[in-house]
C-alpha atoms as a PDB file:
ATOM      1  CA  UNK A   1      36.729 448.007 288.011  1.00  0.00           C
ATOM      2  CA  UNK A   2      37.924 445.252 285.535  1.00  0.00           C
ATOM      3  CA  UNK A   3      36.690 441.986 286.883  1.00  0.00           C
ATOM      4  CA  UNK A   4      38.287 439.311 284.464  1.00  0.00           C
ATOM      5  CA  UNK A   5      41.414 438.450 284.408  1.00  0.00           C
ATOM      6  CA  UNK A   6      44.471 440.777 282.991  1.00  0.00           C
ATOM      7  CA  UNK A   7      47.223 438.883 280.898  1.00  0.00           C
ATOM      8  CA  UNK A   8      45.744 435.334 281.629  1.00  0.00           C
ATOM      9  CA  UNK A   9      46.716 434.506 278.042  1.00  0.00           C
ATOM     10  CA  UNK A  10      50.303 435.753 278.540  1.00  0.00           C
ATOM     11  CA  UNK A  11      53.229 432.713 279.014  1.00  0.00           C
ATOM     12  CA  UNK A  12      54.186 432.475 282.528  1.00  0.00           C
ATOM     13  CA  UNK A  13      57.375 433.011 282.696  1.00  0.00           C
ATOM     14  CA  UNK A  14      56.126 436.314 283.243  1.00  0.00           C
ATOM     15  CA  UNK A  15      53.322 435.854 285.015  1.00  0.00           C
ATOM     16  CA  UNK A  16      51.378 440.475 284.488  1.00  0.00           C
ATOM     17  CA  UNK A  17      48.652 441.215 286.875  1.00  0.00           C
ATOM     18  CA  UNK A  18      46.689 444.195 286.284  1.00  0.00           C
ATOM     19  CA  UNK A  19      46.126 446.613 289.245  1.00  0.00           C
ATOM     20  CA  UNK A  20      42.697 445.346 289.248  1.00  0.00           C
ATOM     21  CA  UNK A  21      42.515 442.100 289.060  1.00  0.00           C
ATOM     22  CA  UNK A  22      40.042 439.359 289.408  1.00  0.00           C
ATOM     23  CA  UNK A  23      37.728 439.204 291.758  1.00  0.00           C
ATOM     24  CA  UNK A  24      36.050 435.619 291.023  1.00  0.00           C
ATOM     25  CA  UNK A  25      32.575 435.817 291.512  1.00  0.00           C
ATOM     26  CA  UNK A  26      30.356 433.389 289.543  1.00  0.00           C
ATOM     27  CA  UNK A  27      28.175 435.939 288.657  1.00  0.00           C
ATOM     28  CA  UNK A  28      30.078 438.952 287.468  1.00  0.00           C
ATOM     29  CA  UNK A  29      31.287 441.419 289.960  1.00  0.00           C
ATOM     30  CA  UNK A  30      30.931 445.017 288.006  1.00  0.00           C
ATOM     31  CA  UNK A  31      28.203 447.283 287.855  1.00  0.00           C
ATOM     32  CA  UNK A  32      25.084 447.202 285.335  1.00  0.00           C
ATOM     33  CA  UNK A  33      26.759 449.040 282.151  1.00  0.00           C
ATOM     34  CA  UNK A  34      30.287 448.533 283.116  1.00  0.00           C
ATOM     35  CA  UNK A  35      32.973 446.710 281.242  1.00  0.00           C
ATOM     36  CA  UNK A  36      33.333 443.772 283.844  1.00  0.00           C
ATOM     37  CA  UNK A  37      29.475 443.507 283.844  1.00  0.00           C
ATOM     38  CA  UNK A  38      29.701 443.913 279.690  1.00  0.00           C
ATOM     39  CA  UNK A  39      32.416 441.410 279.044  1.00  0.00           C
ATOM     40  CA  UNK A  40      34.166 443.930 277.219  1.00  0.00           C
ATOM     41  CA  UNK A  41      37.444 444.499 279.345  1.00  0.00           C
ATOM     42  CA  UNK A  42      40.453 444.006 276.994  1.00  0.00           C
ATOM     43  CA  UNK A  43      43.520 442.144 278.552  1.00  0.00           C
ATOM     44  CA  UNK A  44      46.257 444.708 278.448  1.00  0.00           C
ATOM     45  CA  UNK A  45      44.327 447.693 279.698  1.00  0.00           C
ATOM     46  CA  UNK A  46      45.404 449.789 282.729  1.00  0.00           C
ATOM     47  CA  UNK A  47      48.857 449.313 284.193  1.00  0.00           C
ATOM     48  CA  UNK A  48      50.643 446.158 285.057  1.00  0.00           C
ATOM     49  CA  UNK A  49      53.470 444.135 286.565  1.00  0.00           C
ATOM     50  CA  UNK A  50      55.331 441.598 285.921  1.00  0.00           C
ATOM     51  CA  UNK A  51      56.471 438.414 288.157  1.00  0.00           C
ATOM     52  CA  UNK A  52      59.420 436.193 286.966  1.00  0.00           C
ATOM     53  CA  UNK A  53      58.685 432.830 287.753  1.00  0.00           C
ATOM     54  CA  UNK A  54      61.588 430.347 288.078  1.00  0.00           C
ATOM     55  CA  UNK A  55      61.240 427.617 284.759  1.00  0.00           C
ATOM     56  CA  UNK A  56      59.735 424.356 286.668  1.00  0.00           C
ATOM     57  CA  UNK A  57      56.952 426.078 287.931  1.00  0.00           C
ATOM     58  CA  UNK A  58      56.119 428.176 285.062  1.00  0.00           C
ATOM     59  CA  UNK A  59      56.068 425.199 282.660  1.00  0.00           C
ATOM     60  CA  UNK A  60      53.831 423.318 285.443  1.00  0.00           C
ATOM     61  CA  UNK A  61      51.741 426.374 286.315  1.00  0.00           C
ATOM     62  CA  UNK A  62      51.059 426.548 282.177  1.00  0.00           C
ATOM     63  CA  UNK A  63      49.804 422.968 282.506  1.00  0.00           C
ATOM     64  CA  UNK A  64      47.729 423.429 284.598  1.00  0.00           C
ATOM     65  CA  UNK A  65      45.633 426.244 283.249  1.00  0.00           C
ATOM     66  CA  UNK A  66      45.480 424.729 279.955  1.00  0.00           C
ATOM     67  CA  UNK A  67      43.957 421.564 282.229  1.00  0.00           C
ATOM     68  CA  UNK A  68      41.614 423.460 283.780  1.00  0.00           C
ATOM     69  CA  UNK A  69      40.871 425.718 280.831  1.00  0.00           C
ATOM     70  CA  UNK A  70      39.777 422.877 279.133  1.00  0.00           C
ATOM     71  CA  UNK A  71      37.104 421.491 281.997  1.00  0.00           C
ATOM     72  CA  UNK A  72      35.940 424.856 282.205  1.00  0.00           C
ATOM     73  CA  UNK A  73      34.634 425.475 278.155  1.00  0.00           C
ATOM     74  CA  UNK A  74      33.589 421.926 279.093  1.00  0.00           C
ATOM     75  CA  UNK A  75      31.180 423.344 281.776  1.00  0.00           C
ATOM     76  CA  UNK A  76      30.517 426.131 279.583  1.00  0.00           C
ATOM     77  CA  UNK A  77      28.985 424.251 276.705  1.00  0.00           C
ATOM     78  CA  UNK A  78      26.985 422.119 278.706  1.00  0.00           C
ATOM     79  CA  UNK A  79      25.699 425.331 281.094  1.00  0.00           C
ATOM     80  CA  UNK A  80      25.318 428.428 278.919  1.00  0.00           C
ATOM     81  CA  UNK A  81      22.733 427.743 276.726  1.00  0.00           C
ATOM     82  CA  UNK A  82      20.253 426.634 279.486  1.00  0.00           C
ATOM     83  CA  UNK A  83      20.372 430.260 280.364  1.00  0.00           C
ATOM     84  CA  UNK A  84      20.100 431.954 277.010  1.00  0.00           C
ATOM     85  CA  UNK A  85      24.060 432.376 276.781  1.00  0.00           C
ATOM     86  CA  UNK A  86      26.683 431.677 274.385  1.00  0.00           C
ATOM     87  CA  UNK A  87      29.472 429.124 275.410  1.00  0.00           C
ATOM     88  CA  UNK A  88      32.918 430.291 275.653  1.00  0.00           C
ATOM     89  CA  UNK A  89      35.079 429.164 273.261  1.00  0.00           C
ATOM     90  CA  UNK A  90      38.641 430.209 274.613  1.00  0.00           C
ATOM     91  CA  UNK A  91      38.603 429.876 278.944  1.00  0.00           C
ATOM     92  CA  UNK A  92      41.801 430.667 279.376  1.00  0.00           C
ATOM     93  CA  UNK A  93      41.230 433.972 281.180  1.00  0.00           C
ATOM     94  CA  UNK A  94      39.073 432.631 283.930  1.00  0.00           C
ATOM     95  CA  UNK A  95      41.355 429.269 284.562  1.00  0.00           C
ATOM     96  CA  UNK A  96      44.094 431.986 285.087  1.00  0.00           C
ATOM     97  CA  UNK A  97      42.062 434.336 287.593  1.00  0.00           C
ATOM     98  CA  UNK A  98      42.815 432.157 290.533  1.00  0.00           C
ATOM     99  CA  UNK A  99      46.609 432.062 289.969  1.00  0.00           C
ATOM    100  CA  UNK A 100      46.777 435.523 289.354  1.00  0.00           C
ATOM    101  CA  UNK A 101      44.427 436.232 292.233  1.00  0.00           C
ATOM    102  CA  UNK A 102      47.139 434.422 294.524  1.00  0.00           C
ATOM    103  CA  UNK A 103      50.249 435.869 292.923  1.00  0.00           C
ATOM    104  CA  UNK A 104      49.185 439.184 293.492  1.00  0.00           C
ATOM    105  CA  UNK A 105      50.477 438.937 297.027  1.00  0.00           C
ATOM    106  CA  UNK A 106      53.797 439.696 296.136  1.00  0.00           C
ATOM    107  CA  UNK A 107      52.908 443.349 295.900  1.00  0.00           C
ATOM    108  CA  UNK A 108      52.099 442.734 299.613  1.00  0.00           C
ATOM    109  CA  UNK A 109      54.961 440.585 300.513  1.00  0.00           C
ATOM    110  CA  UNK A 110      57.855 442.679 299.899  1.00  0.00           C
ATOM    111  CA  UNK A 111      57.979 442.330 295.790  1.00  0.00           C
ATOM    112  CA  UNK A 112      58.809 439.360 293.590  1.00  0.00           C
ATOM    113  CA  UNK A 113      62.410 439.318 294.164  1.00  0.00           C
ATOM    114  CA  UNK A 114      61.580 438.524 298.431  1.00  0.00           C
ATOM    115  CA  UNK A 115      59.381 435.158 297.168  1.00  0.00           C
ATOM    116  CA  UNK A 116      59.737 432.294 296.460  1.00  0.00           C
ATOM    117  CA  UNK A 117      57.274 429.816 294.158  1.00  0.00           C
ATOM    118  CA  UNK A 118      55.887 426.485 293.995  1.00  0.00           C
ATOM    119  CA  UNK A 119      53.123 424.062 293.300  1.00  0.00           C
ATOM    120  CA  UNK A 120      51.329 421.945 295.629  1.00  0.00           C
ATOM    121  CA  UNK A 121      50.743 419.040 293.781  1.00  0.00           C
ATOM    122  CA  UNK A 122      48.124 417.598 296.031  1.00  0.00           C
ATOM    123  CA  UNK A 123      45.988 420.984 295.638  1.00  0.00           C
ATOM    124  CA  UNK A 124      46.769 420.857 291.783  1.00  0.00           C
ATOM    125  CA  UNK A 125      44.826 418.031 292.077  1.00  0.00           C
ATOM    126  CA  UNK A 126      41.931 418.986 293.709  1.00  0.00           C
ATOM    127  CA  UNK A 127      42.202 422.174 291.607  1.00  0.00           C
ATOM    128  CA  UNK A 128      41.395 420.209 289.007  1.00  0.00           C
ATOM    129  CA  UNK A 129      39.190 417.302 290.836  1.00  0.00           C
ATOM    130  CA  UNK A 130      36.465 420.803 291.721  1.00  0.00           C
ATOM    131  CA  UNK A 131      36.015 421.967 288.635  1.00  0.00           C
ATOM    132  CA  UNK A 132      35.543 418.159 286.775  1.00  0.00           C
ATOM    133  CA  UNK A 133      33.079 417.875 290.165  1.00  0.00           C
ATOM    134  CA  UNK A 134      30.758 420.548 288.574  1.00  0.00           C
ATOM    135  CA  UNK A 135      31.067 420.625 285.178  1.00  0.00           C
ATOM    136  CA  UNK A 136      27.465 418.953 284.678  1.00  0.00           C
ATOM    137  CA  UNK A 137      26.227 421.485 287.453  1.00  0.00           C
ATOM    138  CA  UNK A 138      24.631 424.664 285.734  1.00  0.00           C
ATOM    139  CA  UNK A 139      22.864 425.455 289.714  1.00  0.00           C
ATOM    140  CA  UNK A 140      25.443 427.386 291.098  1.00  0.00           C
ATOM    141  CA  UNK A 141      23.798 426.370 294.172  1.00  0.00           C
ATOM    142  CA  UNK A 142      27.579 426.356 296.184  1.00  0.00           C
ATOM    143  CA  UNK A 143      28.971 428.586 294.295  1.00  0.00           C
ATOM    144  CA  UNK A 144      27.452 432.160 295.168  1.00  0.00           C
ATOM    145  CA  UNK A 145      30.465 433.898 295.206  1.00  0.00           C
ATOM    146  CA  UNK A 146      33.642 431.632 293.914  1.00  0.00           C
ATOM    147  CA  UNK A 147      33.598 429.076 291.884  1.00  0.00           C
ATOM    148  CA  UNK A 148      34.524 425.728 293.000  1.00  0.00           C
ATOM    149  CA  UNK A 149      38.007 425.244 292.107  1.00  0.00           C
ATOM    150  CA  UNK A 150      38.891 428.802 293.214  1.00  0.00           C
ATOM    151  CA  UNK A 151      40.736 428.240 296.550  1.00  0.00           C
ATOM    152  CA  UNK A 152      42.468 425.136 295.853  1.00  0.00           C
ATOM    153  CA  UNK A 153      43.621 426.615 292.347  1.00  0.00           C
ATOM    154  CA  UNK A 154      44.663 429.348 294.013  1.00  0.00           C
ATOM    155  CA  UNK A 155      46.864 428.018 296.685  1.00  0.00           C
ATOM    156  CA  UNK A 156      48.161 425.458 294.236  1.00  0.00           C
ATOM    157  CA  UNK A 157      50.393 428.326 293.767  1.00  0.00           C
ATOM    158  CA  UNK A 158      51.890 428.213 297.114  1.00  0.00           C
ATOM    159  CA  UNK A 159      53.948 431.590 297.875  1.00  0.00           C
ATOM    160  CA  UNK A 160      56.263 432.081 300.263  1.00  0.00           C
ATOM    161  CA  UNK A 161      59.385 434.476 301.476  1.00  0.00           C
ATOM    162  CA  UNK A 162      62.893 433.539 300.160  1.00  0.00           C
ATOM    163  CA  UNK A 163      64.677 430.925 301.753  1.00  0.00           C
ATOM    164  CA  UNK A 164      61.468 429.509 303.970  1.00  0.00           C
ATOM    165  CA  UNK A 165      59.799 426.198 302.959  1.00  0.00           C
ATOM    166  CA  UNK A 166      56.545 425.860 301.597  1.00  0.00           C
ATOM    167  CA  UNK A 167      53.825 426.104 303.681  1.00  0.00           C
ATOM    168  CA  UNK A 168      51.548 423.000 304.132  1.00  0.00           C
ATOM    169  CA  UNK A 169      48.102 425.290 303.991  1.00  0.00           C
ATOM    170  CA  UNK A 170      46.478 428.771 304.606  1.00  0.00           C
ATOM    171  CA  UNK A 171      42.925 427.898 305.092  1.00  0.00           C
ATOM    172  CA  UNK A 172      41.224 424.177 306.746  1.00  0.00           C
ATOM    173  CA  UNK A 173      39.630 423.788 303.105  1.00  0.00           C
ATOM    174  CA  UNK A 174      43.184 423.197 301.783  1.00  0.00           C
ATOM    175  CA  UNK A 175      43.479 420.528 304.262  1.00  0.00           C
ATOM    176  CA  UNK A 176      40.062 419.412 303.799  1.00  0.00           C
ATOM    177  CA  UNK A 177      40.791 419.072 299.797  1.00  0.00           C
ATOM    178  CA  UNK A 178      44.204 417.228 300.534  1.00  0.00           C
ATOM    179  CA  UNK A 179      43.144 415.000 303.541  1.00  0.00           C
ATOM    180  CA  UNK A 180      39.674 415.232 303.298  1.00  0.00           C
ATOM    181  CA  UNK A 181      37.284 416.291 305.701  1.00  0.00           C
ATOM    182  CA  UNK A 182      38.116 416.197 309.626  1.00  0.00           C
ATOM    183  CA  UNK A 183      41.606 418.292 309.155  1.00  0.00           C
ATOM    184  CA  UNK A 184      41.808 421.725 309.875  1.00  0.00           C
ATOM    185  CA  UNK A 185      44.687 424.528 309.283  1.00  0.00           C
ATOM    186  CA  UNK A 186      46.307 425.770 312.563  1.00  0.00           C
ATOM    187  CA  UNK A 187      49.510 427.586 312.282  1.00  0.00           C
ATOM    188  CA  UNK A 188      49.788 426.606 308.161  1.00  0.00           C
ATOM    189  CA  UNK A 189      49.803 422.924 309.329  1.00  0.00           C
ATOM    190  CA  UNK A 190      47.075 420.505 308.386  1.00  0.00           C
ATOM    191  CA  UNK A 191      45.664 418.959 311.824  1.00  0.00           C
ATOM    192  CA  UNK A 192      43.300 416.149 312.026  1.00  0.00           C
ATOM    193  CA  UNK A 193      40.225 417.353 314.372  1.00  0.00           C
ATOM    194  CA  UNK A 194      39.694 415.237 317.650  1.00  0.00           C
ATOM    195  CA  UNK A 195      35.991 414.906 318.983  1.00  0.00           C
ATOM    196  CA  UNK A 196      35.530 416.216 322.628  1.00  0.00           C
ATOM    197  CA  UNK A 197      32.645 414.569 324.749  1.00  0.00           C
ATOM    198  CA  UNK A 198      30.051 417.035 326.120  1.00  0.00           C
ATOM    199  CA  UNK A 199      31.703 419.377 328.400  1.00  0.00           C
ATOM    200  CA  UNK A 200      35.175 418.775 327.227  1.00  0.00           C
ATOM    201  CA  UNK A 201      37.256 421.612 326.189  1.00  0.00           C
ATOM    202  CA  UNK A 202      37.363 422.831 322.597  1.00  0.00           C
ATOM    203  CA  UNK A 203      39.976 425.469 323.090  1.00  0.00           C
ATOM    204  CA  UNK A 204      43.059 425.031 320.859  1.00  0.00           C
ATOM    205  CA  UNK A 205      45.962 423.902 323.310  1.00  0.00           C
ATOM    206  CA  UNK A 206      49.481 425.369 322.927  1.00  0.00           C
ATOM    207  CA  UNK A 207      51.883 423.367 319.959  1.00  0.00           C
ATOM    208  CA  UNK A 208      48.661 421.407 318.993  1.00  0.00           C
ATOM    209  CA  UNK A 209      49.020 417.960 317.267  1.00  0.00           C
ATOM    210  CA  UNK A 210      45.250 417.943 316.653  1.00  0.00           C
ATOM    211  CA  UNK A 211      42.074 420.124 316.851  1.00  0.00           C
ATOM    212  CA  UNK A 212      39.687 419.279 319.419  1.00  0.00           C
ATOM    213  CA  UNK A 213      36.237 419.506 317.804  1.00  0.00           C
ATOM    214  CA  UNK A 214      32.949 419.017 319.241  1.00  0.00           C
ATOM    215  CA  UNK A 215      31.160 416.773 316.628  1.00  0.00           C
ATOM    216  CA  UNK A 216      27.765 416.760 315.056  1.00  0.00           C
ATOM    217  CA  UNK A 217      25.504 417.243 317.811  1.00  0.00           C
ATOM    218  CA  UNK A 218      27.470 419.516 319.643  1.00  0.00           C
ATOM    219  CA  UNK A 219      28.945 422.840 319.458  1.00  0.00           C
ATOM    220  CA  UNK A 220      32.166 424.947 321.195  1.00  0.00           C
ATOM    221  CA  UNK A 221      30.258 427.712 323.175  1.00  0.00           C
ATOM    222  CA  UNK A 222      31.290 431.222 324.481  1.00  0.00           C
ATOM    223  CA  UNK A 223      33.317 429.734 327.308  1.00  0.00           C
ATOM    224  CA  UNK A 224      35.237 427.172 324.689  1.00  0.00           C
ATOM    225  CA  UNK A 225      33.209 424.256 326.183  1.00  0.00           C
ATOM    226  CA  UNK A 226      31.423 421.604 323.962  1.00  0.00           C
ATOM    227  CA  UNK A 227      27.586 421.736 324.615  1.00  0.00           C
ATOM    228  CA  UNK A 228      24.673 419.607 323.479  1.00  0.00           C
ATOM    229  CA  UNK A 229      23.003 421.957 320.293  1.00  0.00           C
ATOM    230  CA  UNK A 230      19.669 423.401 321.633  1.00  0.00           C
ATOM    231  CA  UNK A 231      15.874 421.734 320.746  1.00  0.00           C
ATOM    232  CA  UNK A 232      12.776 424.217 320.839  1.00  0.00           C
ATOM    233  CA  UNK A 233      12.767 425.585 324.326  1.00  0.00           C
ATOM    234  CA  UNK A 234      16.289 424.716 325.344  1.00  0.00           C
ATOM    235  CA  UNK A 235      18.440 427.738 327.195  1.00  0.00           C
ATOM    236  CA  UNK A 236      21.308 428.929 324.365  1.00  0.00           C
ATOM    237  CA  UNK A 237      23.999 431.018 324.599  1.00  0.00           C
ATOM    238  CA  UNK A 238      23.655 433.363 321.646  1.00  0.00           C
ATOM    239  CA  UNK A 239      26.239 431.136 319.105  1.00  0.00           C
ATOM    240  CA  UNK A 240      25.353 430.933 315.787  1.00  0.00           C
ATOM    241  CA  UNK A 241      25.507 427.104 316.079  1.00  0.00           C
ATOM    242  CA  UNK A 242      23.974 426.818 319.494  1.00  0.00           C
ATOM    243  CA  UNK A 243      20.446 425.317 318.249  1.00  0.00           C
ATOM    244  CA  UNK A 244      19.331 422.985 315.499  1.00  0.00           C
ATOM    245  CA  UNK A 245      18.359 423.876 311.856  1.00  0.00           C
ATOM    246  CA  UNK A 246      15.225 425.761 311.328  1.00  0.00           C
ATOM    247  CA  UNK A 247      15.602 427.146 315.045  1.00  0.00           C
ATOM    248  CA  UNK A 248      17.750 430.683 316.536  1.00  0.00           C
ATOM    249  CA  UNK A 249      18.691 431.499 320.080  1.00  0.00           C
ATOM    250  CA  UNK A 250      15.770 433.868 321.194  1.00  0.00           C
ATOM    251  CA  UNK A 251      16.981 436.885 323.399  1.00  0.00           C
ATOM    252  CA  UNK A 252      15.736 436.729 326.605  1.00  0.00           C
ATOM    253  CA  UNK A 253      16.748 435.604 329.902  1.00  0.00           C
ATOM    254  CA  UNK A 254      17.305 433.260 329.708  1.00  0.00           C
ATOM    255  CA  UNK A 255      17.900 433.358 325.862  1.00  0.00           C
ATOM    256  CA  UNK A 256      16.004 429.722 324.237  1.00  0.00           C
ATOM    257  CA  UNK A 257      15.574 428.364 321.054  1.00  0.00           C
ATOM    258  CA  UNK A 258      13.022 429.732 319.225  1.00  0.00           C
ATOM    259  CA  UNK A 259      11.443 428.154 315.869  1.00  0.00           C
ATOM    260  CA  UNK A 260      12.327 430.640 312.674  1.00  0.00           C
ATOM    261  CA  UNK A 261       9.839 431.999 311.025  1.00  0.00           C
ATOM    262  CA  UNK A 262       9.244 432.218 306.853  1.00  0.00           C
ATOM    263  CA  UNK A 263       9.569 434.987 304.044  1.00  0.00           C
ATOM    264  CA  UNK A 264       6.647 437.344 304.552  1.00  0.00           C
ATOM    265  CA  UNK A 265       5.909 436.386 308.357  1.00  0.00           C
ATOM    266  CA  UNK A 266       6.546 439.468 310.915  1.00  0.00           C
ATOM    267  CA  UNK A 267      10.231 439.707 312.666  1.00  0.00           C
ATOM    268  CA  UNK A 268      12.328 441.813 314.664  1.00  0.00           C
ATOM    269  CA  UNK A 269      16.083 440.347 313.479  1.00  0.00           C
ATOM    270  CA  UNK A 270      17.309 438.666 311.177  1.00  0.00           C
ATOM    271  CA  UNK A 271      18.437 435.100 312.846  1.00  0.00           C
ATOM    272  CA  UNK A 272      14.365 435.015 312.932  1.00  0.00           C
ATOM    273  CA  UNK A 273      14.588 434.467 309.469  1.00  0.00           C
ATOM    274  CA  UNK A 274      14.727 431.496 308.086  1.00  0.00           C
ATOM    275  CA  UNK A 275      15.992 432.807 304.588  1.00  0.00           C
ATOM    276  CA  UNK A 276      16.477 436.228 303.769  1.00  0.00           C
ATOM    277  CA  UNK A 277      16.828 439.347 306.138  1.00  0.00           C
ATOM    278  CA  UNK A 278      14.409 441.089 308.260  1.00  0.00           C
ATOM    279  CA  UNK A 279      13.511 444.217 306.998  1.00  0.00           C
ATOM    280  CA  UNK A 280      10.885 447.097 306.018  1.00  0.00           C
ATOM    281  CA  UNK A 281       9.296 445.187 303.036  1.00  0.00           C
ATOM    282  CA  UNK A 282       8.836 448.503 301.028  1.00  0.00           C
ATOM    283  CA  UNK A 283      11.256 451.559 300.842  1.00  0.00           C
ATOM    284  CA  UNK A 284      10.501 454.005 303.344  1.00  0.00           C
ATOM    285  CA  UNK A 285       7.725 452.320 305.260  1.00  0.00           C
ATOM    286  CA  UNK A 286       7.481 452.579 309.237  1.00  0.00           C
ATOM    287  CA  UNK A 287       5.623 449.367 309.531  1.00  0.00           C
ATOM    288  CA  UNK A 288       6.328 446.108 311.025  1.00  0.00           C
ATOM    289  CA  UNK A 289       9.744 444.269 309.455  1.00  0.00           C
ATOM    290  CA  UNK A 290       9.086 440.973 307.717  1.00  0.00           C
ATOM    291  CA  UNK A 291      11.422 438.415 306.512  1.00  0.00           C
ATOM    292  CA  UNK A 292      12.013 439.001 303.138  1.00  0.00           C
ATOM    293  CA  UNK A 293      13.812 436.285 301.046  1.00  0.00           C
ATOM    294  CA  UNK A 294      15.792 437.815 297.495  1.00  0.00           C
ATOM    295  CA  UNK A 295      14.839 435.469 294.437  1.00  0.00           C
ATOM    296  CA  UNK A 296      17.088 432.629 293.917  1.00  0.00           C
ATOM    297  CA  UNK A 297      17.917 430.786 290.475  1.00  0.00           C
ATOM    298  CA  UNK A 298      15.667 428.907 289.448  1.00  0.00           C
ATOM    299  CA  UNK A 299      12.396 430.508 291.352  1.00  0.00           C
ATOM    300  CA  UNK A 300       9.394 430.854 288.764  1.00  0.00           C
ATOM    301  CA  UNK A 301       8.792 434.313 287.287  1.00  0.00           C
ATOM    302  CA  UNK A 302       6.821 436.203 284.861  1.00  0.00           C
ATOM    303  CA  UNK A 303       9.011 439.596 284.480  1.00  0.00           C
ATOM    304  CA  UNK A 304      12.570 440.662 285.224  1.00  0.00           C
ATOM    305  CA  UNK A 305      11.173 442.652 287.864  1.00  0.00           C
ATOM    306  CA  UNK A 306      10.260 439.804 289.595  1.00  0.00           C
ATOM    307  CA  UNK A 307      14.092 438.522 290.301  1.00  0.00           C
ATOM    308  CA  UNK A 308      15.442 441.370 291.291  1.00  0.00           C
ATOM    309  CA  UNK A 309      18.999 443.021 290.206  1.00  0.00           C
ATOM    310  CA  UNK A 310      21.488 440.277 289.356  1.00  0.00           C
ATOM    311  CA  UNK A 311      18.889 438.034 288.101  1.00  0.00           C
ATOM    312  CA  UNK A 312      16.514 438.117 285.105  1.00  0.00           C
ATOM    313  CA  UNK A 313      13.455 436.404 283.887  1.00  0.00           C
ATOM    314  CA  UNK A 314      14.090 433.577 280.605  1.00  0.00           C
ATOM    315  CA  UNK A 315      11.894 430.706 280.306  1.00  0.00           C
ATOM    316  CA  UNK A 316       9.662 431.365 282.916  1.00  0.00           C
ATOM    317  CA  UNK A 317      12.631 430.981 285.679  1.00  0.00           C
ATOM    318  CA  UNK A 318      15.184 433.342 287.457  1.00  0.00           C
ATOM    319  CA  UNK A 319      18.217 432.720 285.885  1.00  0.00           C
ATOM    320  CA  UNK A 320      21.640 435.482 286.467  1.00  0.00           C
ATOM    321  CA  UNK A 321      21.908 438.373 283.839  1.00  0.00           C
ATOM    322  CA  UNK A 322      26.218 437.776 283.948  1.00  0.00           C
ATOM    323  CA  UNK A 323      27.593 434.319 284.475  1.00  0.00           C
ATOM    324  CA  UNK A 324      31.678 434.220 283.542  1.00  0.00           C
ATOM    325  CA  UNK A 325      31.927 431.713 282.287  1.00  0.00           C
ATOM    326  CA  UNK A 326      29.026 432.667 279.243  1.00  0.00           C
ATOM    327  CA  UNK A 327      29.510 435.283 276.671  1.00  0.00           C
END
């Protein structure tokens, strides 16, 4: 499957998508000996379509990927060679992936001559606002799976049937990149969230002007109720968010916070863990499961062996075999 972007380079008056398109991950997303994984997929390749977009936005959309093209070899030059890569010297292909990511929905959406297009100037901005956020970062440490100015490049392009208005958001980190944090997305509106006190209702009334929330110290349990967040010993209800960090609702009855334990100690789930997964620590084995953390960037190493698959071993550190935005 070809991971980087088809036609990025292409003016966008016509804005071609490949049938496979890009999938953004920071790290490469095809297989070991693959094109995507080689870098070698030519622009062109397979079929394609083509979207006519209306002048304005095409000349603004153009902008904006030569912007963010440019912050991106930026980022490049100062990242790649800390991992034994070569800089990119044209980025245009993976400033384009998000908008092409997002266009694609027309083939969804009942074809390009059903939509209408736009930019939201207030996500351009942030689009452009993520990626100058990182581009002194070379830890990926956020960005396991999209890069930072992914989602608010890609609904910069905002994409809608004919005749209906924009939409004001899809997802609460549009609103949280346009309002900042406290706003959430109900209903393609951007709500500002309202703290409930303990034992106040956190269930989303009907025509909402705001989200009730339950704060910091509190979460919305099972029953849509804000509750205190469990110390060691404290009943839970099974949530995800129902005790503090470095703890995990215990089954039992009744179910309490338990302290997690680390890589290598014994477990019976996962939520035990507090990295990693609980598992058989060797292929095949019948013995007891263990928490068993994969290596991270940056963990010290003698061997490739000793990162694992998407990771190798350069300078005495873990660093990724595929980063995007190398060569």
């Amino acid at each position: 499957m070809l991971c980087r972007l088809v036609g990025a380079g292409l003016g966008y008056r016509h804005l071609m998508l490949g049938v496979a398109l890009a999938c953004g991950l920071a790290f490469g997303c095809g297989s070991p000996g693959s094109d995507a994984a080689d870098g070698e997929g030519k622009a062109g390749s397979g079929s394609a379509i083509t979207i006519p977009l209306p002048p304005p936005v095409e000349q603004r959309l153009t902008s904006l990927v030569e912007q963010l093209a440019q912050i991106v070899c930026e980022r490049s030059r100062n990242c790649c060679p800390g991992y034994g890569l070569r800089s990119l010297g044209d980025c245009t292909d993976i400033a384009g992936a998000p908008f092409v990511q997002r266009a694609s929905q027309v083939l969804f959406g009942g074809g390009p001559d059903g939509t209408d297009y736009s930019i939201d100037e207030g996500l351009a901005a942030a689009c452009l606002q993520s990626a100058r956020s990182v581009a002194n970062d070379c830890g990926f440490a956020t960005e396991k799976l999209l890069y930072a100015w992914t989602l608010p490049c890609m609904h910069a392009l905002r994409i809608v049937p004919k005749g209906e208005p924009p939409t004001e958001c899809d997802d609460d980190h549009d609103c949280e990149s346009t309002r900042g944090a406290g706003h959430r997305c109900f209903e393609h509106r951007c709500l500002a969230v309202s703290v409930m006190p303990t034992g106040g209702s956190c269930a989303v009334p009907s025509g909402p002007t705001s989200i009730p929330g339950c704060g910091p110290a509190g979460y919305c349990n099972s029953k849509q109720v804000c509750t205190p967040i469990g110390g060691p010993g404290e009943v839970c209800d099974g949530s995800a968010n129902a005790c503090t960090a470095g703890l995990y609702c215990q089954p039992g009855n009744p179910p309490v916070c338990a302290v997690q334990v680390g890589a290598g100690e014994p477990c019976d789930s996962s939520p035990e863990c507090l990295k990693g997964t609980c598992a058989c620590p060797a292929e095949g084995c019948l013995g007891q499961s263990t928490c068993l953390r994969p290596s991270e960037i940056g963990d010290a190493c003698t061997t490739d062996n000793g990162c694992g698959a998407l990771l190798r071993c350069f300078g005495g550190r873990c660093v990724p075999r595929k980063i995007d935005i190398c060569q």
